[in-house]
N, C-alpha and C. Protein backbone atom coordinates (compact mmCIF):
# COMPACT_ATOMS: atom_id res chain seq x y z
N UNK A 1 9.80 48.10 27.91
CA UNK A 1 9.77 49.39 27.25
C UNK A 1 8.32 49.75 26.99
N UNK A 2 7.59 50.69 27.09
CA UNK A 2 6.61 51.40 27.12
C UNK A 2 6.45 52.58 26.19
N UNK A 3 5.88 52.21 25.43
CA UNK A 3 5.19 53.26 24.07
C UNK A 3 4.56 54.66 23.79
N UNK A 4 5.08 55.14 23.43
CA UNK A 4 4.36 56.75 23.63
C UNK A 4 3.48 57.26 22.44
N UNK A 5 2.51 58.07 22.39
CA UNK A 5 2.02 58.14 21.02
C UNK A 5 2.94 59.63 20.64
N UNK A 6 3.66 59.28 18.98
CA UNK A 6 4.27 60.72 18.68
C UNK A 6 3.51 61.81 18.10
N UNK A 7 2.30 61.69 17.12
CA UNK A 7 1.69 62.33 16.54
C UNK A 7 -0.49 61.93 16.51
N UNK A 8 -0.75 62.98 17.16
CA UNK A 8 -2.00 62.72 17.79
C UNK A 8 -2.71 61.91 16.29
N UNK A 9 -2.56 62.74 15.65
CA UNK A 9 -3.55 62.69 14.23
C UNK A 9 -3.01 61.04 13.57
N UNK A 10 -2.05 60.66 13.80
CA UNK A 10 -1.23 59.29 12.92
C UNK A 10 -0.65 58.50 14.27
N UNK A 11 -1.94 57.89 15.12
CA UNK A 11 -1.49 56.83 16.35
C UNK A 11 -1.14 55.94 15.72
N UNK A 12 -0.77 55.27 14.60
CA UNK A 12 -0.25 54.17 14.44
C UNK A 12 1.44 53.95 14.54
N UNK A 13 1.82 55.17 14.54
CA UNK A 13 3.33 55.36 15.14
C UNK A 13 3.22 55.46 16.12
N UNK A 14 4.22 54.98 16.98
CA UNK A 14 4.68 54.49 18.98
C UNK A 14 6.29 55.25 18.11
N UNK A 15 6.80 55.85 19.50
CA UNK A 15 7.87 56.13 19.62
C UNK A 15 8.43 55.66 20.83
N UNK A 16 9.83 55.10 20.64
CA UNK A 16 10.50 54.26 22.06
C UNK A 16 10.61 55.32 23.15
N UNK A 17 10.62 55.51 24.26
CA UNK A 17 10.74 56.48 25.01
C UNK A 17 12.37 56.83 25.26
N UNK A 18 12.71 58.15 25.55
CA UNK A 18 14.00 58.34 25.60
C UNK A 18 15.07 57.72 26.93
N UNK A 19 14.00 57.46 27.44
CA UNK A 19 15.07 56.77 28.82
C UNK A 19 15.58 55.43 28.24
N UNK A 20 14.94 54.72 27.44
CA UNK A 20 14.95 53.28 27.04
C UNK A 20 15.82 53.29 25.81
N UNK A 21 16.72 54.53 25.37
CA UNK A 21 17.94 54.29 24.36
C UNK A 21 18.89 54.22 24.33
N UNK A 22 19.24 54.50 26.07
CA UNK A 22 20.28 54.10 26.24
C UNK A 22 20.83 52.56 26.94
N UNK A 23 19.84 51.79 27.19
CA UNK A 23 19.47 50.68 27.57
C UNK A 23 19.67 49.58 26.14
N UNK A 24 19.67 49.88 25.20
CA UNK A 24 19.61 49.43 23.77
C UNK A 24 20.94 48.25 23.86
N UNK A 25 20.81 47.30 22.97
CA UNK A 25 22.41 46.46 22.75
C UNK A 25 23.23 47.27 21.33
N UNK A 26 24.06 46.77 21.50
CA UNK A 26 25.10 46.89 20.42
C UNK A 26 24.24 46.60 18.94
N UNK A 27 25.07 47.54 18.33
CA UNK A 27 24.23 47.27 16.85
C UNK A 27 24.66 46.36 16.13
N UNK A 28 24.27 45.11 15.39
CA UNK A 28 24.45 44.32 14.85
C UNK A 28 25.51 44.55 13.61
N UNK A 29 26.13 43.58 13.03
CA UNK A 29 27.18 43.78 12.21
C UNK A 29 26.25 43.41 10.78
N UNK A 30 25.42 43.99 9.88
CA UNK A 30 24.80 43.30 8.79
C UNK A 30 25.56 43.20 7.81
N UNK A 31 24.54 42.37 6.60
CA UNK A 31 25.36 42.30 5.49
C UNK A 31 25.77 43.14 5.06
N UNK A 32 26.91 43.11 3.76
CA UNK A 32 27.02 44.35 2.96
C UNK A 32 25.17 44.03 1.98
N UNK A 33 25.11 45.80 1.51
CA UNK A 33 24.08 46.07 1.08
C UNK A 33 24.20 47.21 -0.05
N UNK A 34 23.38 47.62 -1.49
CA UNK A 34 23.67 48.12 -2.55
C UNK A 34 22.43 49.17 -2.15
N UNK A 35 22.62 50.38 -2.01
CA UNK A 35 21.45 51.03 -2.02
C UNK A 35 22.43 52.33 -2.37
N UNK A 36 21.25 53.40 -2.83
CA UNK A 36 22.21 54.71 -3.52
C UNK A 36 22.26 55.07 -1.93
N UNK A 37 23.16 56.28 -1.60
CA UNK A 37 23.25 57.26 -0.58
C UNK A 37 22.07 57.98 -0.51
N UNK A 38 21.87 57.92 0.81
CA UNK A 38 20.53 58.84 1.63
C UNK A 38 21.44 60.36 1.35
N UNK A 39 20.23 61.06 1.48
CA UNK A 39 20.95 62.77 1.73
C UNK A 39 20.08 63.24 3.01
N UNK A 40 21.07 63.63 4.02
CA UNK A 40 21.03 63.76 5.55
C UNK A 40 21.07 65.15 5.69
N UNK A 41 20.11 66.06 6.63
CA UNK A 41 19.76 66.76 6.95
C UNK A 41 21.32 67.40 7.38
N UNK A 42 21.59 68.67 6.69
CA UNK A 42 22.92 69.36 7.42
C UNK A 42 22.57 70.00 8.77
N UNK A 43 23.76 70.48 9.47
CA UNK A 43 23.18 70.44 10.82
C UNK A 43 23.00 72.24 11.32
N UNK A 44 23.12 72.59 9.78
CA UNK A 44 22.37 74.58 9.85
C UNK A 44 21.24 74.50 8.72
N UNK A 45 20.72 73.39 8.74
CA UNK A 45 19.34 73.26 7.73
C UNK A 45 18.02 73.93 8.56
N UNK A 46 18.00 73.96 10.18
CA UNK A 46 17.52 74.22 10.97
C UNK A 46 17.81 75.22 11.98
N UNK A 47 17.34 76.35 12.02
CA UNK A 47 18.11 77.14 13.23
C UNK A 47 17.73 76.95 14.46
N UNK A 48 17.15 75.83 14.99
CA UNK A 48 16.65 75.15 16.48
C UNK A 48 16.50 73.24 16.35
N UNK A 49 16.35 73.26 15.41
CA UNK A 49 16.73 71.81 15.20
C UNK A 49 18.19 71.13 14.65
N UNK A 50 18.45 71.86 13.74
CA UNK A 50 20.04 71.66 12.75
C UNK A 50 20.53 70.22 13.72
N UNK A 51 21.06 70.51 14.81
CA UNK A 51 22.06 69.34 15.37
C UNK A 51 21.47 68.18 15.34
N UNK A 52 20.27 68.58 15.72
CA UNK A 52 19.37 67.03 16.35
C UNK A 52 18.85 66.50 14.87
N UNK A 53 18.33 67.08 13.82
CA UNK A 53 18.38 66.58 12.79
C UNK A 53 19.35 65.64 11.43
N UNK A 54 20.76 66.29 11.92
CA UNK A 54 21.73 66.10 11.16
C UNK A 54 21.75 64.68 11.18
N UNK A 55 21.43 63.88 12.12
CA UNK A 55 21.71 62.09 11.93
C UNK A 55 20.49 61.62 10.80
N UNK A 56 19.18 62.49 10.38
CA UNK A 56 18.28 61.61 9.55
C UNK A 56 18.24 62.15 8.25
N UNK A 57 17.98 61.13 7.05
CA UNK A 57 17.68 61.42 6.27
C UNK A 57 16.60 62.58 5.98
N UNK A 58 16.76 63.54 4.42
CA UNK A 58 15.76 63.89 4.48
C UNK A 58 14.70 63.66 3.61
N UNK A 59 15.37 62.42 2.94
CA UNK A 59 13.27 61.20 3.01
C UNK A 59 14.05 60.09 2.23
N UNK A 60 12.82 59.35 2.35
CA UNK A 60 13.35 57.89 2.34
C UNK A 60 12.78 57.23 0.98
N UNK A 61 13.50 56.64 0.80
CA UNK A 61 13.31 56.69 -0.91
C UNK A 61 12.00 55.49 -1.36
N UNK A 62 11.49 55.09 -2.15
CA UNK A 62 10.13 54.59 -2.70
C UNK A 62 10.21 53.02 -2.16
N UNK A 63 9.28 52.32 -1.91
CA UNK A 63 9.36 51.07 -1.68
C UNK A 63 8.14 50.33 -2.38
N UNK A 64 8.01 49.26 -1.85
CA UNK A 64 6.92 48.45 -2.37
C UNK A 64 5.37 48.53 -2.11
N UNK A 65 5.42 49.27 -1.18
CA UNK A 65 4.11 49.90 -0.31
C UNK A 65 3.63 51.40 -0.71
N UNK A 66 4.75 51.80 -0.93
CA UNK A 66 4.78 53.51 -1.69
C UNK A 66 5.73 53.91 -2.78
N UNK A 67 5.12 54.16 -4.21
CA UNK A 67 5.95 54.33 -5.04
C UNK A 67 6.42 55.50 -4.69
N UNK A 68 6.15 56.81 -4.30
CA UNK A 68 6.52 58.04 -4.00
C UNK A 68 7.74 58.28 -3.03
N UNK A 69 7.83 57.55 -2.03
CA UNK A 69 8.67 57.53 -0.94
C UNK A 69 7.98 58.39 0.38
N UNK A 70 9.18 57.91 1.58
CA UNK A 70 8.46 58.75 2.90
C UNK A 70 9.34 60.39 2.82
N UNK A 71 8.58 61.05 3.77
CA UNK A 71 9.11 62.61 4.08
C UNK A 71 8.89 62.29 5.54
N UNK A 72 9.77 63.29 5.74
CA UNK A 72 9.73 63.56 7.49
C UNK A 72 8.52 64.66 8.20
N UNK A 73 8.08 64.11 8.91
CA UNK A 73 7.31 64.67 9.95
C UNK A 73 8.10 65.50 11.06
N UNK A 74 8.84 66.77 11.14
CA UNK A 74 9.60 67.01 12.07
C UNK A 74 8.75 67.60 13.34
N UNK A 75 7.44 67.42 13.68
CA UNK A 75 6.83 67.54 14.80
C UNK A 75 7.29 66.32 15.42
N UNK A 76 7.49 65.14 14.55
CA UNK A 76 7.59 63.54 15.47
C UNK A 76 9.48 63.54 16.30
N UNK A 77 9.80 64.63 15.73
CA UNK A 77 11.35 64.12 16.35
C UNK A 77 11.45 64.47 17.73
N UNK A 78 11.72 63.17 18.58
CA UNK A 78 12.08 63.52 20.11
C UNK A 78 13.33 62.96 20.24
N UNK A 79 13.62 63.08 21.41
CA UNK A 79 15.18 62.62 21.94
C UNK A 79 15.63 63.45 22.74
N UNK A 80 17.06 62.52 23.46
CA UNK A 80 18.17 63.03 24.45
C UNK A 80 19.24 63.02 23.68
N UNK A 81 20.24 63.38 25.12
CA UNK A 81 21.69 62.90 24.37
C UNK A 81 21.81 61.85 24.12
N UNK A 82 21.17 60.85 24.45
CA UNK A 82 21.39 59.01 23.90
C UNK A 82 20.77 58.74 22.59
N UNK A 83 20.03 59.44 22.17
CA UNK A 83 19.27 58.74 20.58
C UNK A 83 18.10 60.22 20.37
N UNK A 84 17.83 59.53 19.15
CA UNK A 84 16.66 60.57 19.12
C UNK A 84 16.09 59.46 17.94
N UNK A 85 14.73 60.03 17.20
CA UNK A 85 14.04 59.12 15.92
C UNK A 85 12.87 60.21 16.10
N UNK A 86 12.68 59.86 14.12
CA UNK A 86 11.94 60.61 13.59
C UNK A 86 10.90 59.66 12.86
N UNK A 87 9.71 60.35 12.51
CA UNK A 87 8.92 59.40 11.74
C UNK A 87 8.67 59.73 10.60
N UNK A 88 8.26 58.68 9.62
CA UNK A 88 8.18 59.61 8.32
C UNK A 88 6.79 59.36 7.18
N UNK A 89 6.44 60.07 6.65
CA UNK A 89 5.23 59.77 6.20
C UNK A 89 5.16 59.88 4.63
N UNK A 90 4.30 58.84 3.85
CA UNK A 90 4.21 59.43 2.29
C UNK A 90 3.12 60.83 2.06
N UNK A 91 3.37 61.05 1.02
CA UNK A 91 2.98 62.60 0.28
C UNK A 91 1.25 61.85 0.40
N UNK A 92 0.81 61.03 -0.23
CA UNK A 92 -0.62 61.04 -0.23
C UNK A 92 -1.15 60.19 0.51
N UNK A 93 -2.14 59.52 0.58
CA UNK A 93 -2.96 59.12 1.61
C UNK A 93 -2.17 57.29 1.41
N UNK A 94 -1.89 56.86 2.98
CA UNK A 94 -1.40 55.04 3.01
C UNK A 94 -1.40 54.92 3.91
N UNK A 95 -1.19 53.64 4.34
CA UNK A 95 -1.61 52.95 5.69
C UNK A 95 0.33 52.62 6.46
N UNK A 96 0.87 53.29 5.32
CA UNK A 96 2.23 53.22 5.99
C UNK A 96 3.27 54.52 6.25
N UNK A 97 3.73 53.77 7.35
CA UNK A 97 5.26 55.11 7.39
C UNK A 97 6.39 53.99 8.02
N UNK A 98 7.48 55.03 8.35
CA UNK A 98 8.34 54.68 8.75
C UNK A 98 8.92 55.46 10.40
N UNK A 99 9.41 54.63 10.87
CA UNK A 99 9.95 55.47 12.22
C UNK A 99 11.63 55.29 12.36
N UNK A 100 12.84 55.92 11.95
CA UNK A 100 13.95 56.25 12.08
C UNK A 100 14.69 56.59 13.37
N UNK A 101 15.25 55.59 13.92
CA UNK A 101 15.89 55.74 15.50
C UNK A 101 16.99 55.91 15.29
N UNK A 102 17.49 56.64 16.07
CA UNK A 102 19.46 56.28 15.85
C UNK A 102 19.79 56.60 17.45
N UNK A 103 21.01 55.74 17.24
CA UNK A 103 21.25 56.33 18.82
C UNK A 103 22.90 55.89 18.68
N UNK A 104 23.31 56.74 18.28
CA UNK A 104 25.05 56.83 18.94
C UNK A 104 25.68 55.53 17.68
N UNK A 105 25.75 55.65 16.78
CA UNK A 105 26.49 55.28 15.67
C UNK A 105 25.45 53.48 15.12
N UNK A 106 24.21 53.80 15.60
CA UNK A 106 23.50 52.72 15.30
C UNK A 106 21.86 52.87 14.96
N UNK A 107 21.49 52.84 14.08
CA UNK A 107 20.33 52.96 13.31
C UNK A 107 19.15 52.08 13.20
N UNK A 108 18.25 52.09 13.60
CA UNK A 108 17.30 51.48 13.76
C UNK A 108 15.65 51.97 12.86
N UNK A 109 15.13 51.14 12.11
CA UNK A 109 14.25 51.38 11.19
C UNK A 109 13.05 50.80 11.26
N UNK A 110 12.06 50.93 11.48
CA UNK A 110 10.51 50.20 11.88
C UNK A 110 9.57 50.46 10.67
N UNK A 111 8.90 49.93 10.04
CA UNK A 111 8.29 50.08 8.71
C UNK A 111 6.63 50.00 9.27
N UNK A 112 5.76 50.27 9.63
CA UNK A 112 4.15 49.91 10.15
C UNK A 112 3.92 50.03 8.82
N UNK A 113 2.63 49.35 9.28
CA UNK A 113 1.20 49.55 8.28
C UNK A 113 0.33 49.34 9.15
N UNK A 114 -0.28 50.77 9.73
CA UNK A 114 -1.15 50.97 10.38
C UNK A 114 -0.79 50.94 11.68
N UNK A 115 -1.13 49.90 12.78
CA UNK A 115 -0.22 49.97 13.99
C UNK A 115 0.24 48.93 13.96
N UNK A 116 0.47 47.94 12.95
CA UNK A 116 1.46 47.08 13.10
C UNK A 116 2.69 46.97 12.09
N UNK A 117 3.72 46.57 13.11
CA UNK A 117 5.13 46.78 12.31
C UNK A 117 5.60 45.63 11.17
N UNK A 118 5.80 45.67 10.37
CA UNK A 118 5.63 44.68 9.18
C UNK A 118 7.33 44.55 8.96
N UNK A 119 8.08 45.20 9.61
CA UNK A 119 9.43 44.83 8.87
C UNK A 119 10.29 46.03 9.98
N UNK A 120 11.75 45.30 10.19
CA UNK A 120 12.57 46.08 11.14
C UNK A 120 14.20 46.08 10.68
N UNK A 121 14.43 46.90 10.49
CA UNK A 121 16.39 46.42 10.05
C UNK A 121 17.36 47.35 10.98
N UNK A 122 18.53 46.71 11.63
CA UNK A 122 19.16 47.59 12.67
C UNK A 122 20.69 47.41 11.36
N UNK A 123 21.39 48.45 11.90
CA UNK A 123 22.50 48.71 11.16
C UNK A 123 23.40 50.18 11.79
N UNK A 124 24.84 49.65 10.97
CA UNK A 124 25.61 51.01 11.43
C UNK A 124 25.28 52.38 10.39
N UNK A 125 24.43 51.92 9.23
CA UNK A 125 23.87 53.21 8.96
C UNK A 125 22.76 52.77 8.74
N UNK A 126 21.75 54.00 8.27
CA UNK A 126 20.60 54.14 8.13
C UNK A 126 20.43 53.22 6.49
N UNK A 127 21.57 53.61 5.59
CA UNK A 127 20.62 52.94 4.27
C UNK A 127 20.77 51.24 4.61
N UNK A 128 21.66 50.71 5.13
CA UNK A 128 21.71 49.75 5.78
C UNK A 128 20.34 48.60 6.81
N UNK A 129 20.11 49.54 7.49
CA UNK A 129 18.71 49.41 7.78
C UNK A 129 17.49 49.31 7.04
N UNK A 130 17.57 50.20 6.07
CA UNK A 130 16.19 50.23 4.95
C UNK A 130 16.37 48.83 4.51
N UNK A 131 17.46 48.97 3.88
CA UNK A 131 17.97 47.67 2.98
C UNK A 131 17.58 45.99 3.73
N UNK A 132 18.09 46.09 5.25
CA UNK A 132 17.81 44.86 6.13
C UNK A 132 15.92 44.76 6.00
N UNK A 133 15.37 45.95 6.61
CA UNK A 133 14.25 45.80 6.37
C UNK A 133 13.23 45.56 5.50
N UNK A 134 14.20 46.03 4.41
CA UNK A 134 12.80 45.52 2.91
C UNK A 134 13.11 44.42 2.70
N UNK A 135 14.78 43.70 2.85
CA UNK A 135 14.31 42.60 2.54
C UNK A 135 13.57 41.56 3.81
N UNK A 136 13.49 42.21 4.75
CA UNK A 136 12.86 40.97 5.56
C UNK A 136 12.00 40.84 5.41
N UNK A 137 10.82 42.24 4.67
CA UNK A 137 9.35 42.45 4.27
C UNK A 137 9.17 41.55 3.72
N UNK A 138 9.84 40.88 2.58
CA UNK A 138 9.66 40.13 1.61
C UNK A 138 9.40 38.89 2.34
C-alpha cells in the first residue's frame, strides 16, 4: 500500500489510497468498551458532501495528548464506494491528529504525532476504535 499526502500544509497525515480499501480484511471483533456516543455528521449537514460525511464523527472527543479534542478537516476527506477517511485536527497548535477510515461497516483509527503513528484501533464502530486505540497508547 502506498501513501498519499492529504493536506499540503499538515504532511504528517498519509491517507490509504482508495484502491487499497477494498483489499482490507475483515474487521476484528474487539472488546466491549465504555465511551459516551460520538455525534455523526447527518447526511443533509452538507449539500455536496452530506452522504460521504454521514459515516464520521463530528469531532473526537479530548485525549491525553489534547485536552480540547480533534475537529475535522473536511478538505482531507477522500474516498470511493469502498471506504472513505477523514482527518482530524485540534483547535490550537500540536504535534497530533487523528485520521478516521471506515469502509463498509468497519472503522479504522490512526492517532500520529507528527509523522509517526503512536496508536491504531480497528472496530465495528468508530467509538470502539478510539477506545482500542487509547488504550494501546498507554
Amino acid at each position: 500500500m502506498q501513501a498519499f499526502e492529504l493536506n499540503s500544509f499538515h504532511p504528517a497525515v498519509t491517507a490509504v489510497p482508495p484502491s487499497d480499501f477494498a483489499s482490507a480484511a475483515a474487521c476484528p471483533h474487539p472488546p466491549a468498551v465504555n465511551l459516551p456516543p460520538l455525534e455523526y455528521f447527518s447526511a443533509g449537514w452538507h449539500p455536496h458532501l452530506g452522504s460521504r460525511l454521514a459515516a464520521f464523527p463530528r469531532s473526537i472527543p479530548a485525549d491525553e495528548w489534547n485536552p480540547h479534542g480533534y475537529w475535522p478537516d473536511l478538505a482531507t476527506l477522500v474516498g470511493d464506494e469502498g471506504g472513505s477517511q477523514l482527518a482530524y485536527f485540534p483547535v490550537g497548535l500540536s504535534a497530533f491528529s487523528v485520521q478516521v477510515i471506515y469502509e463498509e461497516g468497519c472503522y479504522r483509527v490512526l492517532q500520529y504525532r507528527d509523522a509517526c503513528l503512536v496508536a491504531r484501533g480497528e472496530a465495528e464502530s468508530c467509538e470502539e476504535a478510539l477506545a482500542i486505540s487509547a488504550n494501546l497508547s498507554r
